[in-house]
PDB file of N, CA and C in Angstrom:
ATOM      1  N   UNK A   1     295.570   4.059  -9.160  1.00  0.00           N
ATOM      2  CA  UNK A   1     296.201   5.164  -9.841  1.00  0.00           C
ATOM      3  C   UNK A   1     296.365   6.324  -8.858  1.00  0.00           C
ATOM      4  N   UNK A   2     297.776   6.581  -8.701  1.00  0.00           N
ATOM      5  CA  UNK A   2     297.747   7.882  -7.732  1.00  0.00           C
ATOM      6  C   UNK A   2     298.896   8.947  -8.364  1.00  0.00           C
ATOM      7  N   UNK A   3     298.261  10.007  -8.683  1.00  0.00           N
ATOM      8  CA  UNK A   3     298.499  11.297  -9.084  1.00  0.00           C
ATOM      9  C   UNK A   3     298.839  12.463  -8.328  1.00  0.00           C
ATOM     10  N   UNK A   4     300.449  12.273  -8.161  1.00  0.00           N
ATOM     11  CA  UNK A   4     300.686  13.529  -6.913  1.00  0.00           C
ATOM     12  C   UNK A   4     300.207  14.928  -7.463  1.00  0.00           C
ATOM     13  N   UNK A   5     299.979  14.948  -8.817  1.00  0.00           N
ATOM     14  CA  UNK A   5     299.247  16.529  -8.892  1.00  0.00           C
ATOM     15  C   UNK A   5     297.768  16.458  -8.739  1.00  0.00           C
ATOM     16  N   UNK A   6     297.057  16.038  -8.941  1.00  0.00           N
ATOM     17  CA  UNK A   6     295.718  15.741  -8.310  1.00  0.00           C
ATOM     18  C   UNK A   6     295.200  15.827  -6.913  1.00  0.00           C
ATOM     19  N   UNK A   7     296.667  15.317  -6.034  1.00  0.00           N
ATOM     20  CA  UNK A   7     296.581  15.043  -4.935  1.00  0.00           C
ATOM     21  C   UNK A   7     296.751  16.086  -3.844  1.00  0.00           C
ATOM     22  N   UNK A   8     297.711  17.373  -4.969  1.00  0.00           N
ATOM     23  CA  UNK A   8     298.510  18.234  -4.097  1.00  0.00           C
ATOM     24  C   UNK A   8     296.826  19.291  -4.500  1.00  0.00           C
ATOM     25  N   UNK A   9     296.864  18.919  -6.126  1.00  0.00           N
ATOM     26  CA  UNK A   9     295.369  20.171  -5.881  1.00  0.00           C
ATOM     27  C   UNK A   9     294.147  20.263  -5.368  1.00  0.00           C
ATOM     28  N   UNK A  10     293.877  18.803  -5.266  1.00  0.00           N
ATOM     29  CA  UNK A  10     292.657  18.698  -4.368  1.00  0.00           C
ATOM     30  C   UNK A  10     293.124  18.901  -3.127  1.00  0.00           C
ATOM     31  N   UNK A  11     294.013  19.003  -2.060  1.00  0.00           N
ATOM     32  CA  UNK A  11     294.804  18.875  -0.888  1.00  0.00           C
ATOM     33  C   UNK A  11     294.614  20.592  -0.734  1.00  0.00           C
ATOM     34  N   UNK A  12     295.105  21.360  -1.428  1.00  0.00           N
ATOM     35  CA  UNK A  12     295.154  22.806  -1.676  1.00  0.00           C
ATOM     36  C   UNK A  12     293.408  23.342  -1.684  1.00  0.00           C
ATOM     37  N   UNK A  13     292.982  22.744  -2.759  1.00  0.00           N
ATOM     38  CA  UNK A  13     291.633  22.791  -2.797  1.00  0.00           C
ATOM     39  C   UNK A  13     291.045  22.890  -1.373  1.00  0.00           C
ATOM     40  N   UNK A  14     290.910  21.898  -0.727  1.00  0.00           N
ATOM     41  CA  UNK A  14     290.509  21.472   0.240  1.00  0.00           C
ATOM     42  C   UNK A  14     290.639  22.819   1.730  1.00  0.00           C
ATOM     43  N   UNK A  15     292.172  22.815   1.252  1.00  0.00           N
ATOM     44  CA  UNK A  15     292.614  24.135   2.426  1.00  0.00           C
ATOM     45  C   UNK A  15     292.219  25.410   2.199  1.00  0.00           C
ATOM     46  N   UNK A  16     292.509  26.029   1.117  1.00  0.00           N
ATOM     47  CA  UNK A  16     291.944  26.983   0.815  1.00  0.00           C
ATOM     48  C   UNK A  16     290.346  27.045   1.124  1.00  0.00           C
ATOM     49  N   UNK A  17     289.192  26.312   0.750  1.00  0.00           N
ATOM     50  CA  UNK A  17     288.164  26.847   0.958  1.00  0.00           C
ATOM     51  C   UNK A  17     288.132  26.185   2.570  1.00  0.00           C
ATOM     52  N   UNK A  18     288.184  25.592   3.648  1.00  0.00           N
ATOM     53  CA  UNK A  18     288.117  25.687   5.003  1.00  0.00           C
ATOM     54  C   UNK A  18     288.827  27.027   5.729  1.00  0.00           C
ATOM     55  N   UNK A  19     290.222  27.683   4.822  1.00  0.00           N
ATOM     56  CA  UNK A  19     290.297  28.947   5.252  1.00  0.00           C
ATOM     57  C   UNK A  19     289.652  29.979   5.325  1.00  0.00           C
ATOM     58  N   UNK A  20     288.511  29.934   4.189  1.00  0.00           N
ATOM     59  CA  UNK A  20     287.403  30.552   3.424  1.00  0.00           C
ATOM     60  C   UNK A  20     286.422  30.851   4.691  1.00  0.00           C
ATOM     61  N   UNK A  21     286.433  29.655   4.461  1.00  0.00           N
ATOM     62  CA  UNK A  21     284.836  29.336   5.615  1.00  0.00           C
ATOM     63  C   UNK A  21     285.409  30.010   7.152  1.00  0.00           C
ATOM     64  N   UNK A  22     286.218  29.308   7.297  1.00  0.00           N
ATOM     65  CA  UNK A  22     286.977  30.499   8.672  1.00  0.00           C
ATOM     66  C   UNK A  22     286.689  31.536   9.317  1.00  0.00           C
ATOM     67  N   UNK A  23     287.529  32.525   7.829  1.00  0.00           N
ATOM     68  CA  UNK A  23     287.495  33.557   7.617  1.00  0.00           C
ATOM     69  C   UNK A  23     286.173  34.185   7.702  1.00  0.00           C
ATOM     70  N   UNK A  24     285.162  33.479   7.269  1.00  0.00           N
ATOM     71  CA  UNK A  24     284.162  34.063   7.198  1.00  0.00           C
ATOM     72  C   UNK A  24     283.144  34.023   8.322  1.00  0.00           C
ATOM     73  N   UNK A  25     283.730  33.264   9.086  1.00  0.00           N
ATOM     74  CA  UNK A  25     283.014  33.046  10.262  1.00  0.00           C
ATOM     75  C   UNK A  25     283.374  33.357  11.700  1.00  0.00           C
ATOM     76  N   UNK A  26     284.630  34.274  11.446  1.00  0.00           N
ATOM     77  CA  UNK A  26     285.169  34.977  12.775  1.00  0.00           C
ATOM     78  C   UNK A  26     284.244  35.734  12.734  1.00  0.00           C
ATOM     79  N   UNK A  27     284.384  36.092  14.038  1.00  0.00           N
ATOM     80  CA  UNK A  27     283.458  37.553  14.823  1.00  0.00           C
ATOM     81  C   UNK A  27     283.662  38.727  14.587  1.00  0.00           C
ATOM     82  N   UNK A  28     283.033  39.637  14.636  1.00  0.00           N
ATOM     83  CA  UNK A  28     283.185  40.461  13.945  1.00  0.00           C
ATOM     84  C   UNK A  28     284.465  41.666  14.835  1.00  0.00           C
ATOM     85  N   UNK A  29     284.625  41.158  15.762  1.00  0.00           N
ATOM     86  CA  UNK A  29     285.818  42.024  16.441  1.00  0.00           C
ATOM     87  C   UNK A  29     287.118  41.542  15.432  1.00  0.00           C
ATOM     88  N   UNK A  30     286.745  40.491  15.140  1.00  0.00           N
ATOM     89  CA  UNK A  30     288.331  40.290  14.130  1.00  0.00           C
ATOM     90  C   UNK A  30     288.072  40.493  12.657  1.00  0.00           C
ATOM     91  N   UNK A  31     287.162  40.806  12.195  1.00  0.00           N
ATOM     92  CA  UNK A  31     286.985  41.167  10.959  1.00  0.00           C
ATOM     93  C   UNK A  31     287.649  42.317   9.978  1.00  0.00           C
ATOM     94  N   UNK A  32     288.060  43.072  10.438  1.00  0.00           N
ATOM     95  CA  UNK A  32     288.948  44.112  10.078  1.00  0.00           C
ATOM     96  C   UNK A  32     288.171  45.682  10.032  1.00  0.00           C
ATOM     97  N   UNK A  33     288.504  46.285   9.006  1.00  0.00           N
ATOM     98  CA  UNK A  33     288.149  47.639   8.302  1.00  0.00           C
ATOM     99  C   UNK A  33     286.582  47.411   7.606  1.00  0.00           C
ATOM    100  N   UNK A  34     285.976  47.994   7.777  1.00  0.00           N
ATOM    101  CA  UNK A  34     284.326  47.720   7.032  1.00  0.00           C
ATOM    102  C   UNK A  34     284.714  48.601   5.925  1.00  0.00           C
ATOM    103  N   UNK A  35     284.024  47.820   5.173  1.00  0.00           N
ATOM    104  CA  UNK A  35     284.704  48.165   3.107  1.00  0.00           C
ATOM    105  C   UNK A  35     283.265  48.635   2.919  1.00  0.00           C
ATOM    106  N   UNK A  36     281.871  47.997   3.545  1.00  0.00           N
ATOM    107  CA  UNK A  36     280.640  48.517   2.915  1.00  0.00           C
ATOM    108  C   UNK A  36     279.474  48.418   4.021  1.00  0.00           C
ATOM    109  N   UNK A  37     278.543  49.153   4.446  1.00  0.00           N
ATOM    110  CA  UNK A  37     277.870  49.222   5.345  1.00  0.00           C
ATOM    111  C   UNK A  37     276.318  49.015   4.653  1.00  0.00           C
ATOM    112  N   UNK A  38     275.690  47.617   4.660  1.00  0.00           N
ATOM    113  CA  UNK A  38     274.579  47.454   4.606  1.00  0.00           C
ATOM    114  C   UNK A  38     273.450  48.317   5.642  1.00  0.00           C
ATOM    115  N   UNK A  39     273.423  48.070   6.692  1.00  0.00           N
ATOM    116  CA  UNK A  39     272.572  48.903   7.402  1.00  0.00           C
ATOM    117  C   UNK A  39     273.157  49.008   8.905  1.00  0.00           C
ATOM    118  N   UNK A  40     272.379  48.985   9.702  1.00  0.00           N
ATOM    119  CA  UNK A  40     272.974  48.967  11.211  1.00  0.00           C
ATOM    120  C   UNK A  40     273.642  47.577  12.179  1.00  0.00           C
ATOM    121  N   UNK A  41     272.961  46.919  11.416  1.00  0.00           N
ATOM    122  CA  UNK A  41     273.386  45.826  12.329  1.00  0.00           C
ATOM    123  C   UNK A  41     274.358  44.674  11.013  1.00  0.00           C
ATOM    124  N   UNK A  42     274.503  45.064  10.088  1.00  0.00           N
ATOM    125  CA  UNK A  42     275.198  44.182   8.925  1.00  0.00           C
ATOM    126  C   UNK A  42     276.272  45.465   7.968  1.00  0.00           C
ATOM    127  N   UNK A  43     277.327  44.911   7.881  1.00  0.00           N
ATOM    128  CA  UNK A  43     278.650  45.372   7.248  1.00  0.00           C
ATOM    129  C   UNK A  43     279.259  44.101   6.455  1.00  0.00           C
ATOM    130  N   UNK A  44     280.001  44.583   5.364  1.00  0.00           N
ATOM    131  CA  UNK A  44     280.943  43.467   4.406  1.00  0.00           C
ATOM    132  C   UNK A  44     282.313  44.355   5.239  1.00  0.00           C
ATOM    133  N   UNK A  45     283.605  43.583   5.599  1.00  0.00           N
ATOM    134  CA  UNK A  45     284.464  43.889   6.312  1.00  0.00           C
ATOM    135  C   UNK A  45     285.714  43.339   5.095  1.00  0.00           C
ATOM    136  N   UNK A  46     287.126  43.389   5.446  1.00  0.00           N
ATOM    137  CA  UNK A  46     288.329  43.225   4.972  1.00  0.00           C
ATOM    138  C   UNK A  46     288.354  41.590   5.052  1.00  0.00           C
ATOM    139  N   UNK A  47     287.954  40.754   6.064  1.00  0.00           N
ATOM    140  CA  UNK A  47     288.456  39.535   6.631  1.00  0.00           C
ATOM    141  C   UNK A  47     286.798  38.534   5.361  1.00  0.00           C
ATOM    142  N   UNK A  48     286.145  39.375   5.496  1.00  0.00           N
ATOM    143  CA  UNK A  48     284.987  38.669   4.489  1.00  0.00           C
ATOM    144  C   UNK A  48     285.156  39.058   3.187  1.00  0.00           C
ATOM    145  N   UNK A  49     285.594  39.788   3.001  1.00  0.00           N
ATOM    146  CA  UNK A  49     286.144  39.920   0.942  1.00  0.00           C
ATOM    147  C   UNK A  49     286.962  38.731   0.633  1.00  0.00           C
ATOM    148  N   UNK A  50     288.097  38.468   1.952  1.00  0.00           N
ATOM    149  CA  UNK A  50     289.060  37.744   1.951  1.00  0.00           C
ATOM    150  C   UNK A  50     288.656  36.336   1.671  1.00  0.00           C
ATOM    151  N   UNK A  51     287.735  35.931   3.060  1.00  0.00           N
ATOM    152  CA  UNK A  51     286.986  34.713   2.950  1.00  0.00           C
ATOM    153  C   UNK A  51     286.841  34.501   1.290  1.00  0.00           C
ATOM    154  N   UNK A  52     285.846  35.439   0.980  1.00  0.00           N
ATOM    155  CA  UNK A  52     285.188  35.365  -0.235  1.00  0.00           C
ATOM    156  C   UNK A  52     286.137  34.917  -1.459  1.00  0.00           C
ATOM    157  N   UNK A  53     287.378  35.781  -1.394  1.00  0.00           N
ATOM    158  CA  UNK A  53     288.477  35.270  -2.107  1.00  0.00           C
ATOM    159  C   UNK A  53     288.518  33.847  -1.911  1.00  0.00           C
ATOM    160  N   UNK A  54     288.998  33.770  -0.807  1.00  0.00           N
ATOM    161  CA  UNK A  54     289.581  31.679  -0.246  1.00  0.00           C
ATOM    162  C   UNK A  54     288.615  30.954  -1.330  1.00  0.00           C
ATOM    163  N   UNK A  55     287.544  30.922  -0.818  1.00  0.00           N
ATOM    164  CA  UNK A  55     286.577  30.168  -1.563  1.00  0.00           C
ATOM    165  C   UNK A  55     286.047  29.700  -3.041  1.00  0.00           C
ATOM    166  N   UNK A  56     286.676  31.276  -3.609  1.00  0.00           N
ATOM    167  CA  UNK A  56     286.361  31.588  -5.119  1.00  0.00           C
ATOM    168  C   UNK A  56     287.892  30.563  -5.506  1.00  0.00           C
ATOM    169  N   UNK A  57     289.226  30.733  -4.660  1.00  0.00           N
ATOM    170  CA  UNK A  57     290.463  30.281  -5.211  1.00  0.00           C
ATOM    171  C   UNK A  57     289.937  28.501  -5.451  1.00  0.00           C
ATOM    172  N   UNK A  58     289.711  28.279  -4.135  1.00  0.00           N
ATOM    173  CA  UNK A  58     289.203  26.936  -3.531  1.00  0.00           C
ATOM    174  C   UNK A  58     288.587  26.233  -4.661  1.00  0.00           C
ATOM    175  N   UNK A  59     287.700  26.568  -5.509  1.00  0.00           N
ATOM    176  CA  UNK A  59     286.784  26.324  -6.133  1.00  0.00           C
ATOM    177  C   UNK A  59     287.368  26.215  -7.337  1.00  0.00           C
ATOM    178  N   UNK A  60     288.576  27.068  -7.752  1.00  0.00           N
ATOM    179  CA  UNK A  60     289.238  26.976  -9.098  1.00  0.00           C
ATOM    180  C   UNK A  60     290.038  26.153  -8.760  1.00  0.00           C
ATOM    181  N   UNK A  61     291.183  25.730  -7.886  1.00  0.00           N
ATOM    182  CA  UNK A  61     292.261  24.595  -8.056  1.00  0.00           C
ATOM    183  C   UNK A  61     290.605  23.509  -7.991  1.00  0.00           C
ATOM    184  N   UNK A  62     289.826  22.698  -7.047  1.00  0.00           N
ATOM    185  CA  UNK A  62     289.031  21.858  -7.348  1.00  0.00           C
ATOM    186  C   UNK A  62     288.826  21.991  -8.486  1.00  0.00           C
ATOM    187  N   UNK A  63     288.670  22.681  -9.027  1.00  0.00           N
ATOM    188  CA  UNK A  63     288.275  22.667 -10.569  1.00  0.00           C
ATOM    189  C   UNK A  63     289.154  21.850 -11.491  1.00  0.00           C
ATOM    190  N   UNK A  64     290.509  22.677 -11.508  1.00  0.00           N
ATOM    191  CA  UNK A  64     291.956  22.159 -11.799  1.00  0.00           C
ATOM    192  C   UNK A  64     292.233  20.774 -11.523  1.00  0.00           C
ATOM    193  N   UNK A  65     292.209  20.372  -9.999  1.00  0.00           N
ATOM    194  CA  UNK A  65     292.732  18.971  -9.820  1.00  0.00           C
ATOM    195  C   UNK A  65     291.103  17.921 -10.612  1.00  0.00           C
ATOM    196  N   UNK A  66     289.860  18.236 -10.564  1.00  0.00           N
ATOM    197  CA  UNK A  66     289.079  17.594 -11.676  1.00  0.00           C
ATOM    198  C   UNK A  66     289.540  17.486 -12.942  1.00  0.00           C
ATOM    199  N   UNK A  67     290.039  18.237 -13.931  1.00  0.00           N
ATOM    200  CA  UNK A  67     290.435  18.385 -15.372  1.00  0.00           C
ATOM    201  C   UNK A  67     291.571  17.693 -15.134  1.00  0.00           C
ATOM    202  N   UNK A  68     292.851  17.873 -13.834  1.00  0.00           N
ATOM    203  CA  UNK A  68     294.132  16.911 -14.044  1.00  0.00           C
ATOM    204  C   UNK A  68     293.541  15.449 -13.974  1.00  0.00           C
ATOM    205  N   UNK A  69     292.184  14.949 -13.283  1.00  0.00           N
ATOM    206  CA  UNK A  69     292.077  13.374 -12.733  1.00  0.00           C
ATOM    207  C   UNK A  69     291.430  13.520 -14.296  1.00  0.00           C
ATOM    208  N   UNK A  70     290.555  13.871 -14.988  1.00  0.00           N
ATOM    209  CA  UNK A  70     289.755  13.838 -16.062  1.00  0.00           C
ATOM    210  C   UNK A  70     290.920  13.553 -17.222  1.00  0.00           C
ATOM    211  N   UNK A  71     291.974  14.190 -17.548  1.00  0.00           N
ATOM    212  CA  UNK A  71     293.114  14.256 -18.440  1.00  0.00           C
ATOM    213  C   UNK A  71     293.571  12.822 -17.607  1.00  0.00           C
ATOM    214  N   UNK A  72     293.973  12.641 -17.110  1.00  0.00           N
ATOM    215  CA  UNK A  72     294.487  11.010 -16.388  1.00  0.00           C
ATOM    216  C   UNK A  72     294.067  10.064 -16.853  1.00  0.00           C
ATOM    217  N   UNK A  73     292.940  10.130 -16.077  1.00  0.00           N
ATOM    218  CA  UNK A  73     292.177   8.772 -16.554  1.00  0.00           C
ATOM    219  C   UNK A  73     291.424   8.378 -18.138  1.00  0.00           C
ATOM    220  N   UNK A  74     290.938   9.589 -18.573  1.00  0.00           N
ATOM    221  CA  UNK A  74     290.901   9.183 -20.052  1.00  0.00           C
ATOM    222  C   UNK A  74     291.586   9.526 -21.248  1.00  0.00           C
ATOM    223  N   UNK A  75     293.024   9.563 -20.931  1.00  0.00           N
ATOM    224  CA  UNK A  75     294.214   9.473 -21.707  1.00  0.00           C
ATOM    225  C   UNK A  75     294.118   8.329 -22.451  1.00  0.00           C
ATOM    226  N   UNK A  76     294.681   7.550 -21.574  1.00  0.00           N
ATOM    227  CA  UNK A  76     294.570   5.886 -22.098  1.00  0.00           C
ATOM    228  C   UNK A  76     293.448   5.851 -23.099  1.00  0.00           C
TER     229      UNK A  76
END
């Protein structure tokens, strides 16, 4: 059984949160604008909200392409 919407959202899924992880793991010269200053040596920046976004999206299409394979297969 192959389900090009399943395929495209887990596929999406997939990209989105490795952009996530990325994002979140550049250095901090590329991180952007600091949005919040924990202390001296730790900041939340523009490029890590972002990450944070990817991941949260990431996590909802996976979600999505589960409920499309779940609606699929126990249709029948």
């Amino acid at each position: 059984m192959t389900n090009w919407r399943v395929l495209a959202l887990a596929s999406l899924a997939v990209l989105l949160q490795l952009g996530g992880l990325v994002a979140l793991t550049l250095p901090s010269s590329f991180e952007g604008a600091v949005l919040y200053t924990l202390d001296e040596q730790h900041a939340v920046s523009t490029l890590d909200g972002v990450g944070v976004l990817l991941l949260f999206l990431g996590c909802l299409v996976a979600w999505a392409a589960g409920m499309a394979w779940q609606r699929r297969v126990y249709a029948a």
